[in-house]
C-alpha atoms as a PDB file:
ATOM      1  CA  UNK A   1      14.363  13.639  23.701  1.00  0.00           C
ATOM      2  CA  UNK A   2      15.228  10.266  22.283  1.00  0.00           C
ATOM      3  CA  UNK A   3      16.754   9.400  18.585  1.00  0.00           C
ATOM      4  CA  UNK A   4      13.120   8.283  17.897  1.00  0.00           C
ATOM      5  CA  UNK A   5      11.268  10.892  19.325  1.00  0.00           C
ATOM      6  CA  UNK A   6      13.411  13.163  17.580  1.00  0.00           C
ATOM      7  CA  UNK A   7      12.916  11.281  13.539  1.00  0.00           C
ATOM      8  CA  UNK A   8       9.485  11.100  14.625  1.00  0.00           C
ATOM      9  CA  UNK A   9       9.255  14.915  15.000  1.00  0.00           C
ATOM     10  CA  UNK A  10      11.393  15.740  11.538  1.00  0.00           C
ATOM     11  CA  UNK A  11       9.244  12.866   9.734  1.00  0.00           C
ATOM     12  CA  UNK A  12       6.366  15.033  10.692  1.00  0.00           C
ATOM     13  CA  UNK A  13       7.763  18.833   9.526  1.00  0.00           C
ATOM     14  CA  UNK A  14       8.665  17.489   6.564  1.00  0.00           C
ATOM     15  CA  UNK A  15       5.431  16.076   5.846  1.00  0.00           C
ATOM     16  CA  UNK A  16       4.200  19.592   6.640  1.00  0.00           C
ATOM     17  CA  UNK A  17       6.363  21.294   4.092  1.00  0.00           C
ATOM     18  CA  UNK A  18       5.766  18.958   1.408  1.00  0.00           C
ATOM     19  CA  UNK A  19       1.858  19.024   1.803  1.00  0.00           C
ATOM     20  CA  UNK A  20       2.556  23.393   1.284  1.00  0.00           C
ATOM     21  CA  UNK A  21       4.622  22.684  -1.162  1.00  0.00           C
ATOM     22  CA  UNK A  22       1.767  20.697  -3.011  1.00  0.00           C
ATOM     23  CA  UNK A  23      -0.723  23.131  -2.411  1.00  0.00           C
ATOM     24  CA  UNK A  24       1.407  25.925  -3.743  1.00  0.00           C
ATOM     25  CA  UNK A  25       2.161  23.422  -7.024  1.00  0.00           C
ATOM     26  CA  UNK A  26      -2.087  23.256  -7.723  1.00  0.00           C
ATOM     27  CA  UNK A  27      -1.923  27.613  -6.582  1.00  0.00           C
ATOM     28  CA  UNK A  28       0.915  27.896  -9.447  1.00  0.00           C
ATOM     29  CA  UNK A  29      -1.329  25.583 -11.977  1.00  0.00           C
ATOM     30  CA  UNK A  30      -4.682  27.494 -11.312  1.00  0.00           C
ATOM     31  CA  UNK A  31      -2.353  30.749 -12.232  1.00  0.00           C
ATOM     32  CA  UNK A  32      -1.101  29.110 -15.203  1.00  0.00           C
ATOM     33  CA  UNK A  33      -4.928  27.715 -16.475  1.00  0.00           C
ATOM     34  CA  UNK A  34      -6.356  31.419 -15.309  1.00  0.00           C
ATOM     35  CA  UNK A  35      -3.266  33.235 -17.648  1.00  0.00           C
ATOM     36  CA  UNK A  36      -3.619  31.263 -20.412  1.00  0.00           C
ATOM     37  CA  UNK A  37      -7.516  30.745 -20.708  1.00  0.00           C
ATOM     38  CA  UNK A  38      -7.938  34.355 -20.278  1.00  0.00           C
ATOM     39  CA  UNK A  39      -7.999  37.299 -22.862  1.00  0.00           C
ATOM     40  CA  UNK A  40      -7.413  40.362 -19.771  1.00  0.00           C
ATOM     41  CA  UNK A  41      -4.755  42.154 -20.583  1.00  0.00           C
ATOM     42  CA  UNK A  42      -3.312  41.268 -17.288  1.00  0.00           C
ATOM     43  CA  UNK A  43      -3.249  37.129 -18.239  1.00  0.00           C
ATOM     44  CA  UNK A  44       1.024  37.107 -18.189  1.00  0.00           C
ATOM     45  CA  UNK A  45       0.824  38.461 -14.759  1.00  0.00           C
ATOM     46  CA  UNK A  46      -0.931  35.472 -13.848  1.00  0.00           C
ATOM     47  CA  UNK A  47       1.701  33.494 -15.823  1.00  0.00           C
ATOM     48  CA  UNK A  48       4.011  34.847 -13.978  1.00  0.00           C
ATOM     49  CA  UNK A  49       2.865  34.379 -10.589  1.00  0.00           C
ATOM     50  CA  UNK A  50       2.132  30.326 -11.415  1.00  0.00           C
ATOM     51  CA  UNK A  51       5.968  30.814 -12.455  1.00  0.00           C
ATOM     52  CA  UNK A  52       6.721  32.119  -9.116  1.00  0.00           C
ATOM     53  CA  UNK A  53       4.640  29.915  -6.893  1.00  0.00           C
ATOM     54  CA  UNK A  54       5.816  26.924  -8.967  1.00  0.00           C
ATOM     55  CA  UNK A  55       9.008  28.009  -7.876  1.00  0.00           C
ATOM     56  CA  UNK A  56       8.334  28.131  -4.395  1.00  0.00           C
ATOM     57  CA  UNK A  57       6.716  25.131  -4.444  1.00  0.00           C
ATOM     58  CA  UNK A  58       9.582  22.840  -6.226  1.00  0.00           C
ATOM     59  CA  UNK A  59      12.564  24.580  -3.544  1.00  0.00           C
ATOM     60  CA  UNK A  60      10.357  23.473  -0.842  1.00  0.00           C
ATOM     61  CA  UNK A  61      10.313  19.758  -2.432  1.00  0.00           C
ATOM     62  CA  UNK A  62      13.589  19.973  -3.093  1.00  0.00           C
ATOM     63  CA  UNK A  63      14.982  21.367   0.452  1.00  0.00           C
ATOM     64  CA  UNK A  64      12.637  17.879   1.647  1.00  0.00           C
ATOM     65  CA  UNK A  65      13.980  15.848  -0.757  1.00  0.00           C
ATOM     66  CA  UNK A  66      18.004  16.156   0.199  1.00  0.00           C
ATOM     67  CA  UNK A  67      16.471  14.770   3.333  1.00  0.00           C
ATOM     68  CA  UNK A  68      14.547  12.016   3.138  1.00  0.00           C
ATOM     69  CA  UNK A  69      13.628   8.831   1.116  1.00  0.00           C
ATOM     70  CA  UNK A  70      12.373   9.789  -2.787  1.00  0.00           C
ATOM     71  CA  UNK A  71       9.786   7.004  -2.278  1.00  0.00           C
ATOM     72  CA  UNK A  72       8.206   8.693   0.744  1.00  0.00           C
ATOM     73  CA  UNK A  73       8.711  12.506  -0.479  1.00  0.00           C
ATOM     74  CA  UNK A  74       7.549  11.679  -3.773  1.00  0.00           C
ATOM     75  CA  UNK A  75       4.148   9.967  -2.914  1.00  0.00           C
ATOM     76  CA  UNK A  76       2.942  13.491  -1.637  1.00  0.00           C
ATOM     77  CA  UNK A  77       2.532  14.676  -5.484  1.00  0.00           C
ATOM     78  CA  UNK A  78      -0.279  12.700  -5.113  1.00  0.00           C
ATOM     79  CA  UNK A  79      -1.802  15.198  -3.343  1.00  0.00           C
ATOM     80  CA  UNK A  80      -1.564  17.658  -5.976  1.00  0.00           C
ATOM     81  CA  UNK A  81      -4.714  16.208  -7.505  1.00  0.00           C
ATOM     82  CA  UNK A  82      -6.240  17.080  -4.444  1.00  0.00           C
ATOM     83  CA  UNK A  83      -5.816  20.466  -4.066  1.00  0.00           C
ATOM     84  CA  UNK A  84      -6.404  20.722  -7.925  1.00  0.00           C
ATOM     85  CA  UNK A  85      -9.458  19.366  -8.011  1.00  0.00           C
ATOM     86  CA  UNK A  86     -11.017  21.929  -5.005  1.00  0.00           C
ATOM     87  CA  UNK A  87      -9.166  25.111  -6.629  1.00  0.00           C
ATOM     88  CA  UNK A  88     -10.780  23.767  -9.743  1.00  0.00           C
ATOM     89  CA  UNK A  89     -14.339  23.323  -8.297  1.00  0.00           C
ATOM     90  CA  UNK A  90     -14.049  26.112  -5.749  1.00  0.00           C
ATOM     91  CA  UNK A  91     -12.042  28.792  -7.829  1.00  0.00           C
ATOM     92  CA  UNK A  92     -12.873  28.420 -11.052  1.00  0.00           C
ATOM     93  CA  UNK A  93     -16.545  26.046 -10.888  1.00  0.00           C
ATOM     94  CA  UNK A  94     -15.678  23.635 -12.704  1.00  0.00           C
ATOM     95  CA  UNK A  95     -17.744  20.678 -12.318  1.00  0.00           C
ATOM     96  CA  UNK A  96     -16.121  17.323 -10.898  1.00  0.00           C
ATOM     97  CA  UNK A  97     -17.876  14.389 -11.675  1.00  0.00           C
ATOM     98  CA  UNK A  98     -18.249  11.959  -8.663  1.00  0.00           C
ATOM     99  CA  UNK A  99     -16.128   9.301 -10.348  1.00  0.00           C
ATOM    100  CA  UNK A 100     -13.262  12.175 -10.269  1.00  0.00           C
ATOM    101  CA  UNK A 101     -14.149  12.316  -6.322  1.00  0.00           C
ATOM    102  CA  UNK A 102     -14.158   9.072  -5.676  1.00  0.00           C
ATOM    103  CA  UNK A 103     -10.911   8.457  -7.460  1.00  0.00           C
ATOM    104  CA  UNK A 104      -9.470  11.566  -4.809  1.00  0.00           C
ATOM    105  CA  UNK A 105     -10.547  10.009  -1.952  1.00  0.00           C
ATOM    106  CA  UNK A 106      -8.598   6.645  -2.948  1.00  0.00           C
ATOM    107  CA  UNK A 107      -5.690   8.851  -3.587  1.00  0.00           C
ATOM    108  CA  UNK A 108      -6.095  10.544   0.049  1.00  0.00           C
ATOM    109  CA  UNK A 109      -6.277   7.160   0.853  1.00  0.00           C
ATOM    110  CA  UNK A 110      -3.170   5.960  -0.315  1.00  0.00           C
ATOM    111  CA  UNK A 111      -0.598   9.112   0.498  1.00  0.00           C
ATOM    112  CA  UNK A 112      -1.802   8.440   4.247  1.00  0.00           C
ATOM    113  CA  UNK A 113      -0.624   5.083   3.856  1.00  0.00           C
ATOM    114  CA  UNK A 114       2.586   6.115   2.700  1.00  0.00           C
ATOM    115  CA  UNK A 115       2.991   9.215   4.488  1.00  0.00           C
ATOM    116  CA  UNK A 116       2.320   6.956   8.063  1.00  0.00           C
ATOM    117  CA  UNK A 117       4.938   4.293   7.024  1.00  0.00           C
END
Protein backbone atom coordinates (compact mmCIF):
# COMPACT_ATOMS: atom_id res chain seq x y z
CA UNK A 1 0.00 0.00 0.00
CA UNK A 2 1.09 3.53 -0.72
CA UNK A 3 1.59 6.60 1.94
CA UNK A 4 -1.76 7.79 0.43
CA UNK A 5 -3.61 4.81 0.31
CA UNK A 6 -2.62 4.25 3.70
CA UNK A 7 -3.89 8.26 5.25
CA UNK A 8 -6.72 7.60 3.12
CA UNK A 9 -7.62 4.42 5.08
CA UNK A 10 -6.84 6.07 8.81
CA UNK A 11 -8.78 9.36 7.57
CA UNK A 12 -11.63 6.99 7.15
CA UNK A 13 -11.48 4.86 10.78
CA UNK A 14 -11.24 7.81 12.39
CA UNK A 15 -14.16 9.26 10.87
CA UNK A 16 -15.82 6.01 11.98
CA UNK A 17 -14.92 6.40 15.60
CA UNK A 18 -15.79 9.89 15.88
CA UNK A 19 -19.32 9.47 14.21
CA UNK A 20 -19.75 6.46 17.47
CA UNK A 21 -18.41 8.63 19.53
CA UNK A 22 -21.20 11.25 18.60
CA UNK A 23 -23.85 8.92 18.74
CA UNK A 24 -22.85 7.69 22.15
CA UNK A 25 -22.61 11.74 23.24
CA UNK A 26 -26.73 12.18 22.08
CA UNK A 27 -27.16 8.11 23.96
CA UNK A 28 -25.43 9.81 27.20
CA UNK A 29 -27.79 13.13 26.78
CA UNK A 30 -31.12 11.13 26.24
CA UNK A 31 -29.91 9.29 29.70
CA UNK A 32 -29.29 12.49 31.28
CA UNK A 33 -32.93 14.26 29.94
CA UNK A 34 -34.70 10.62 30.83
CA UNK A 35 -32.90 10.81 34.71
CA UNK A 36 -33.64 14.08 35.35
CA UNK A 37 -37.25 14.55 33.83
CA UNK A 38 -38.27 11.49 35.55
CA UNK A 39 -39.73 10.87 39.14
CA UNK A 40 -38.90 6.56 39.01
CA UNK A 41 -37.05 5.79 41.64
CA UNK A 42 -34.53 4.41 39.29
CA UNK A 43 -33.89 8.20 37.49
CA UNK A 44 -29.89 8.32 39.00
CA UNK A 45 -29.34 5.08 37.31
CA UNK A 46 -30.07 6.74 34.22
CA UNK A 47 -27.79 9.60 35.39
CA UNK A 48 -25.37 7.45 35.74
CA UNK A 49 -25.33 5.61 32.64
CA UNK A 50 -25.40 9.23 30.51
CA UNK A 51 -22.25 9.64 32.94
CA UNK A 52 -20.82 6.53 31.63
CA UNK A 53 -21.63 6.74 27.97
CA UNK A 54 -20.52 10.40 28.06
CA UNK A 55 -17.46 8.97 29.11
CA UNK A 56 -17.07 6.63 26.47
CA UNK A 57 -17.96 8.91 24.10
CA UNK A 58 -15.34 11.90 25.02
CA UNK A 59 -12.13 8.94 25.26
CA UNK A 60 -13.14 8.00 21.87
CA UNK A 61 -12.87 11.87 20.74
CA UNK A 62 -10.07 12.23 22.53
CA UNK A 63 -8.01 8.93 21.37
CA UNK A 64 -9.09 10.78 17.56
CA UNK A 65 -8.14 13.92 18.53
CA UNK A 66 -4.17 13.20 19.51
CA UNK A 67 -4.37 12.21 15.89
CA UNK A 68 -5.63 14.39 13.66
CA UNK A 69 -6.42 18.10 12.84
CA UNK A 70 -8.96 19.82 15.72
CA UNK A 71 -10.63 21.56 12.74
CA UNK A 72 -11.55 18.28 11.04
CA UNK A 73 -12.25 16.15 14.39
CA UNK A 74 -14.14 18.85 15.80
CA UNK A 75 -16.69 19.51 12.92
CA UNK A 76 -18.17 15.95 13.70
CA UNK A 77 -19.96 17.49 17.00
CA UNK A 78 -22.04 18.68 14.52
CA UNK A 79 -23.46 15.58 14.21
CA UNK A 80 -24.54 15.38 17.65
CA UNK A 81 -27.63 17.37 16.71
CA UNK A 82 -28.31 14.70 14.51
CA UNK A 83 -28.52 11.87 16.44
CA UNK A 84 -30.28 14.12 19.12
CA UNK A 85 -32.86 15.12 17.25
CA UNK A 86 -33.95 11.18 16.10
CA UNK A 87 -33.39 9.83 19.84
CA UNK A 88 -35.53 12.81 20.65
CA UNK A 89 -38.32 12.11 18.06
CA UNK A 90 -37.88 8.35 18.04
CA UNK A 91 -37.20 7.68 21.87
CA UNK A 92 -38.86 10.00 23.63
CA UNK A 93 -41.72 11.61 20.74
CA UNK A 94 -40.95 14.65 20.88
CA UNK A 95 -42.13 16.61 18.07
CA UNK A 96 -39.49 18.33 15.63
CA UNK A 97 -40.74 21.03 13.77
CA UNK A 98 -39.67 20.96 10.03
CA UNK A 99 -37.64 24.15 10.39
CA UNK A 100 -35.56 21.98 13.12
CA UNK A 101 -35.23 19.32 10.08
CA UNK A 102 -34.36 21.40 7.66
CA UNK A 103 -31.74 23.11 9.74
CA UNK A 104 -30.27 19.07 10.26
CA UNK A 105 -30.08 18.41 6.91
CA UNK A 106 -27.86 21.69 6.29
CA UNK A 107 -25.81 20.49 9.14
CA UNK A 108 -25.46 16.86 7.43
CA UNK A 109 -24.67 18.94 4.75
CA UNK A 110 -21.88 20.70 5.99
CA UNK A 111 -19.91 17.84 8.26
CA UNK A 112 -19.76 15.93 4.75
CA UNK A 113 -18.07 18.79 3.43
CA UNK A 114 -15.65 18.84 6.05
CA UNK A 115 -15.39 15.32 6.80
CA UNK A 116 -14.47 14.76 2.66
CA UNK A 117 -11.78 17.55 2.74
Amino acid sequence: MNKQTIEKEKRIAFALVLVVSTFLGAVGQLFFKIGVSSSLIGAIEFIIAGFVVYGISTLMYFYVLGRTHLSWAYSFGGLSYIFTAMLAFSVLGEAIPTMRWIGVIVIVVGVALIGAS
